[in-house]
Protein backbone atom coordinates (compact mmCIF):
# COMPACT_ATOMS: atom_id res chain seq x y z
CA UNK A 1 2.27 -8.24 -12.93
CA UNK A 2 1.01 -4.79 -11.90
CA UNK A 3 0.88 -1.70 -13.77
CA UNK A 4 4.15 0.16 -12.33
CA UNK A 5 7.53 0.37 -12.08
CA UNK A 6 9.92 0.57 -8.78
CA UNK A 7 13.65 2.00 -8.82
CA UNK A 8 15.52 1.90 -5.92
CA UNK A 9 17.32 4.85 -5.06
CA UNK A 10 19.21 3.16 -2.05
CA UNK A 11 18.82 0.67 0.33
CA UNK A 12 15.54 2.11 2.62
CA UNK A 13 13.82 4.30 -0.44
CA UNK A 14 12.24 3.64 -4.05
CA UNK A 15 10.63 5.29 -6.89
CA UNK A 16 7.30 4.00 -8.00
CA UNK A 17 5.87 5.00 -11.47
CA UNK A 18 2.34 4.43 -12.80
CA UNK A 19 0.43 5.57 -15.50
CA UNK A 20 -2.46 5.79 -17.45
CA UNK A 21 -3.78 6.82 -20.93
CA UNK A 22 -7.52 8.22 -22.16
CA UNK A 23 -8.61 8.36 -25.69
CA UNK A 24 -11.93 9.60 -27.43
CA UNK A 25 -12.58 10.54 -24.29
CA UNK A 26 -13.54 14.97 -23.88
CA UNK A 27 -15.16 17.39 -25.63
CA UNK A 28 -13.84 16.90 -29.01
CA UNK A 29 -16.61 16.02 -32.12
CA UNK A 30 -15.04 12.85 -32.86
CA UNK A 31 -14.87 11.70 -29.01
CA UNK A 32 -16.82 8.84 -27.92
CA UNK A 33 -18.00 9.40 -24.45
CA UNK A 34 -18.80 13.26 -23.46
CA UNK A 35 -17.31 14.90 -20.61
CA UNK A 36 -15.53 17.82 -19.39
CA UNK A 37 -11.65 17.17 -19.12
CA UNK A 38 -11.48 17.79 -15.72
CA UNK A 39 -13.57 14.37 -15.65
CA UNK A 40 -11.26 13.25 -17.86
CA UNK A 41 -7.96 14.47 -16.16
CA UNK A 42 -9.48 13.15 -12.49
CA UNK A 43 -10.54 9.69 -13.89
CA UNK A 44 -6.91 9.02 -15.92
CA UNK A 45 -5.34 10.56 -12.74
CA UNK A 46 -6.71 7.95 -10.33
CA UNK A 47 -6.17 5.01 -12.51
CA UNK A 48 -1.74 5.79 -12.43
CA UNK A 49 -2.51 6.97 -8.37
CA UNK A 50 -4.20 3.69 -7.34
CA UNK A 51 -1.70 1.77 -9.10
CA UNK A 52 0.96 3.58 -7.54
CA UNK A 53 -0.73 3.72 -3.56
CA UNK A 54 -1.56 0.19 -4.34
CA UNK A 55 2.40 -0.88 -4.67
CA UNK A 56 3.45 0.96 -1.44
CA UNK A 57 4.02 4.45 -3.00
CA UNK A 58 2.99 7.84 -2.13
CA UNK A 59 2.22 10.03 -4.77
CA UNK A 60 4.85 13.15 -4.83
CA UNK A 61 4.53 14.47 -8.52
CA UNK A 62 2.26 14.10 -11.55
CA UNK A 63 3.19 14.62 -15.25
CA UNK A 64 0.11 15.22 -17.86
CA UNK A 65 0.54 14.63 -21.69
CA UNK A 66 -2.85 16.57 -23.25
CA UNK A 67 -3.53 15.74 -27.01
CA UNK A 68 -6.60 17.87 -26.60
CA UNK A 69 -5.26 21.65 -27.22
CA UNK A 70 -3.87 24.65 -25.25
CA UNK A 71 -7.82 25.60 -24.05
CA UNK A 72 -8.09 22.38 -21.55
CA UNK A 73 -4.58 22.53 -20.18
CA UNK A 74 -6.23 24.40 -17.05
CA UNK A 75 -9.20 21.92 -16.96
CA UNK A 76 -7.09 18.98 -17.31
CA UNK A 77 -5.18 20.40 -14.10
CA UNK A 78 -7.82 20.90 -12.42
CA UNK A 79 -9.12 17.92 -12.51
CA UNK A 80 -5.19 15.94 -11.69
CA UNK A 81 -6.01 18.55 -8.34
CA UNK A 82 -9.37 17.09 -7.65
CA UNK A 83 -7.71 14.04 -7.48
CA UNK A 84 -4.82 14.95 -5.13
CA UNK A 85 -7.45 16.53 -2.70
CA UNK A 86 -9.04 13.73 -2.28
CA UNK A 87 -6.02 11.75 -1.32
CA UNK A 88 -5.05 14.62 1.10
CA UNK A 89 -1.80 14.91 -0.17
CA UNK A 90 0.13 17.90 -0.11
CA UNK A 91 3.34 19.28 -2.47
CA UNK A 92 2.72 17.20 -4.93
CA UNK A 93 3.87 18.90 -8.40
CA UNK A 94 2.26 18.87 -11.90
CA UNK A 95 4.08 19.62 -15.20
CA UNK A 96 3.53 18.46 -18.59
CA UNK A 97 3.40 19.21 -22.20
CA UNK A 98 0.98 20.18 -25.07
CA UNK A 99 0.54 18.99 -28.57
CA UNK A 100 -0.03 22.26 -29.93
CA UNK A 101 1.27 22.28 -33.67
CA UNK A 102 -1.03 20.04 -34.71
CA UNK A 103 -5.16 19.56 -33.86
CA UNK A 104 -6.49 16.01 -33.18
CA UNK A 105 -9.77 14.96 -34.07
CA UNK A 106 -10.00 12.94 -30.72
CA UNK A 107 -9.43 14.58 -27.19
CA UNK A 108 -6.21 12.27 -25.83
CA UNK A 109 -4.27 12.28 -22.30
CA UNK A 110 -1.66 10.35 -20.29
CA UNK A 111 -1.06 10.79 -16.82
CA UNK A 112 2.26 9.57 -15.39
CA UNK A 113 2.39 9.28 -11.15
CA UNK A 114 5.62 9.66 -9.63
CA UNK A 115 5.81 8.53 -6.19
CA UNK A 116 8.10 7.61 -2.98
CA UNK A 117 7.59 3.92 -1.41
CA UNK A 118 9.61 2.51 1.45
CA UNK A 119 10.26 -1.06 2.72
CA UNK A 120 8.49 -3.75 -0.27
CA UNK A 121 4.84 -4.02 -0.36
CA UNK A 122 3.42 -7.42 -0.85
CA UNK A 123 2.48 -7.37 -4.19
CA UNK A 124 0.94 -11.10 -4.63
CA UNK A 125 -0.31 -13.40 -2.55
CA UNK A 126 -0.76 -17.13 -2.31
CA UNK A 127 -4.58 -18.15 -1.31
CA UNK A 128 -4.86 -20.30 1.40
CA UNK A 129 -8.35 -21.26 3.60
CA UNK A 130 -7.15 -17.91 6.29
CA UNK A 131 -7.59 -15.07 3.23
CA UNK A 132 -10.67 -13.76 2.46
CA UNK A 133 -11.26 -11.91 -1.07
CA UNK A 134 -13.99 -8.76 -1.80
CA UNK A 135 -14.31 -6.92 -5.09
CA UNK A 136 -14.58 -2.93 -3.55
CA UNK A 137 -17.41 -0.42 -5.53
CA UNK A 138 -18.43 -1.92 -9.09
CA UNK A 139 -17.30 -2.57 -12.90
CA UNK A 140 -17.96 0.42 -15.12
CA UNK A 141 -16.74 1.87 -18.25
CA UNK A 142 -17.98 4.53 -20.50
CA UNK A 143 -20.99 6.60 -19.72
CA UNK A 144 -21.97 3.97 -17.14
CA UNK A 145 -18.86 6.05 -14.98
CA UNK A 146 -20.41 9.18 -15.22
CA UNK A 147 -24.49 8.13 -15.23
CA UNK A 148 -23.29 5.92 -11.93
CA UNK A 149 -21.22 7.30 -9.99
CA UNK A 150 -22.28 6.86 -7.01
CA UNK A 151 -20.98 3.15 -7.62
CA UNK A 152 -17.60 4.19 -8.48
CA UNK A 153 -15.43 3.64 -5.59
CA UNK A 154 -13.63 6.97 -4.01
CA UNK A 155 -9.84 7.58 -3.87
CA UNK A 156 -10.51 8.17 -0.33
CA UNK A 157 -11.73 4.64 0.55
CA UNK A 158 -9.22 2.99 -1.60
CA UNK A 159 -6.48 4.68 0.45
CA UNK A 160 -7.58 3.72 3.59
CA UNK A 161 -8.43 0.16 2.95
CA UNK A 162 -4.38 0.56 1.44
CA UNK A 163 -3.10 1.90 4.86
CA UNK A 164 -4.75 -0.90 6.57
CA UNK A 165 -1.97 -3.57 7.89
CA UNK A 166 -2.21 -7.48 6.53
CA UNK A 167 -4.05 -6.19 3.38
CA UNK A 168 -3.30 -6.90 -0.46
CA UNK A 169 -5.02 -4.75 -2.86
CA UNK A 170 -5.01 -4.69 -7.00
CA UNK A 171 -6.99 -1.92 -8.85
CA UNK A 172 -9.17 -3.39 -11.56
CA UNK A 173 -9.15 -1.87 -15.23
CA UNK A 174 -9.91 -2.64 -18.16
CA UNK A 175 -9.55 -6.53 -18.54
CA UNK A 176 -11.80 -6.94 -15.79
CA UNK A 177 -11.72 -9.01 -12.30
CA UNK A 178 -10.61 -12.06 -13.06
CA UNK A 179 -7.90 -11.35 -15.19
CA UNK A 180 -6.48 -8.95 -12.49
CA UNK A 181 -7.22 -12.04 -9.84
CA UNK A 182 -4.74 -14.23 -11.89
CA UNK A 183 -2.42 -11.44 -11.42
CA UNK A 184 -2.17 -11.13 -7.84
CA UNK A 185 -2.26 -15.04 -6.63
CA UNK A 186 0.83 -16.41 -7.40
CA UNK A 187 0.05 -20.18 -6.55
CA UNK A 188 -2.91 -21.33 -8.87
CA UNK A 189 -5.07 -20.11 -11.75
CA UNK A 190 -8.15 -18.97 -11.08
CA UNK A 191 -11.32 -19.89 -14.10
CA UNK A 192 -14.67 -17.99 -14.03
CA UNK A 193 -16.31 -21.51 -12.38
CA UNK A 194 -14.25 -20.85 -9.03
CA UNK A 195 -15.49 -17.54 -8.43
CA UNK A 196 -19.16 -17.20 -6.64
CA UNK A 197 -19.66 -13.02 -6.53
CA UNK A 198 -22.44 -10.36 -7.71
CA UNK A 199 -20.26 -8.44 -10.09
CA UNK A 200 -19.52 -9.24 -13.65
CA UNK A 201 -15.66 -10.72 -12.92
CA UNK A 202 -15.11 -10.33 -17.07
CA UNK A 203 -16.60 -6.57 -17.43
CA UNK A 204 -14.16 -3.95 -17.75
CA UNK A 205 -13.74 -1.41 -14.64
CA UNK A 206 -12.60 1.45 -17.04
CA UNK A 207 -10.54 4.07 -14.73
CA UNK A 208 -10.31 1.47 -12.34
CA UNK A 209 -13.67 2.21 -10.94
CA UNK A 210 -13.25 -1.20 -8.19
CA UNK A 211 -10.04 -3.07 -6.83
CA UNK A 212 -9.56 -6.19 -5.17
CA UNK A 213 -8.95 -6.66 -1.27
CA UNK A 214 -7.59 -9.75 -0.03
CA UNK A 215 -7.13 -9.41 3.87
CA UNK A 216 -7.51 -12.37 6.69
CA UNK A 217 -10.35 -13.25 8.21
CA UNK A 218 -10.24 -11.26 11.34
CA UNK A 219 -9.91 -8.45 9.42
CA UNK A 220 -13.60 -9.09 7.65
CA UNK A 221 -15.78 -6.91 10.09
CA UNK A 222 -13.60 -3.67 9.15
CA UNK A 223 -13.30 -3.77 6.24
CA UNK A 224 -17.13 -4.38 5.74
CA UNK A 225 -17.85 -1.40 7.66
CA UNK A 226 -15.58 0.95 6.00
CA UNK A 227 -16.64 -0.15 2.53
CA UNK A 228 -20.44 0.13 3.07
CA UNK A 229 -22.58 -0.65 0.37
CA UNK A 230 -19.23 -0.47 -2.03
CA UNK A 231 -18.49 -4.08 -0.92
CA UNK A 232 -18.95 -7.36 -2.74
CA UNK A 233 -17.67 -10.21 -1.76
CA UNK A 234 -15.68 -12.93 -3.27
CA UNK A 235 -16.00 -16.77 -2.58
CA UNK A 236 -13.71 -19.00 -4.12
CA UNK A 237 -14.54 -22.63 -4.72
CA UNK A 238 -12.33 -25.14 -5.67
């Protein structure tokens, strides 16, 4: 099952909505992990964006619910911007609301993603000896998304591995690889002893810092390339 919603408007158009939600994350006292809330607005941002790009959709509108004060409204923005930029998307609108009666102890945020999708999407797949599986960037949560980012995989990449034709993707979050695995083939269940990877399949990918890629095999050489050192493969034994 993935992390979204579609509504059909009429026969040839949908609505997709994704979210996401962030807490003791920011620059609160009582907050866990430490960043600025644009880090935090950018990260919660992707998660409900990948979800929605992953299931066909194009992002047209964003809504932001900040638990953190009336100071990081602008921060939290900018960072839901950062985001958008980096999908090269254009007219896409942000509103929201602030809790401002009442201070929280912890920084808190949910991002809703609003977007348009056309004809269905695949959204599962059944594995068969012709598919070929890869786990895109790496696993992280926490500090480990900040101190190693250059292991996180970019919006950018995601999207075009997503435009790419004969491709099935699933953002990973936080109940790791093989639990999302189990959500996108339909035809078997997958154990820990049938994967053979270099990435912890069980370790959470926090704001879905990886996704899956299942694409054919003529289709290996591409994606390879485009991926770079962000890929991983996946064999499957059986």
């Amino acid at each position: 099952m993935r992390d979204s919603v579609t509504i059909p408007l009429n026969e040839e158009e949908s609505l997709i909505i994704s979210s996401d939600n962030s807490g003791g994350i920011g620059m609160k006292e009582g907050d866990l992990v430490k960043v600025s809330y644009e880090t935090v607005a950018y990260y919660s941002f992707r998660v409900a964006a990948m979800e929605c790009i992953a299931g066909g959709g194009k992002p047209i509108s964003v809504v932001l619910h900040n638990f953190c004060g009336n100071e990081p409204w602008k921060e939290l923005v900018k960072g839901v911007q950062k985001g958008v930029k980096e999908l090269g998307l254009n007219e896409v609108s942000v509103t929201g609301s602030t809790e401002s009666n009442f201070s929280l102890k912890q920084s808190a945020v949910g991002i809703i993603v609003i977007g348009k999708k056309g004809a269905d999407t695949v959204m599962e797949v059944s594995l068969s000896d012709s598919l070929r599986v890869a786990v895109i960037g790496m696993p992280l949560v926490g500090n480990e998304v900040v101190e190693q980012s250059d292991s996180v995989v970019p919006l950018a990449l995601f999207q075009e591995i997503c435009r790419l034709k004969d491709v099935v993707v699933l953002p990973v979050g936080s109940k790791g690889i093989l639990y999302e695995m189990n959500q996108l083939f339909s035809n078997m269940v997958i154990e820990k002893v049938n994967l053979l990877t270099d990435v912890d399949v069980f370790k959470s990918s926090g704001p879905s810092t990886c996704f899956i890629a299942v694409y054919s095999v003529g289709l290996e050489e591409k994606i390879r390339s485009a991926s770079g050192d962000y890929f991983h493969q996946v064999h499957l034994e059986f």
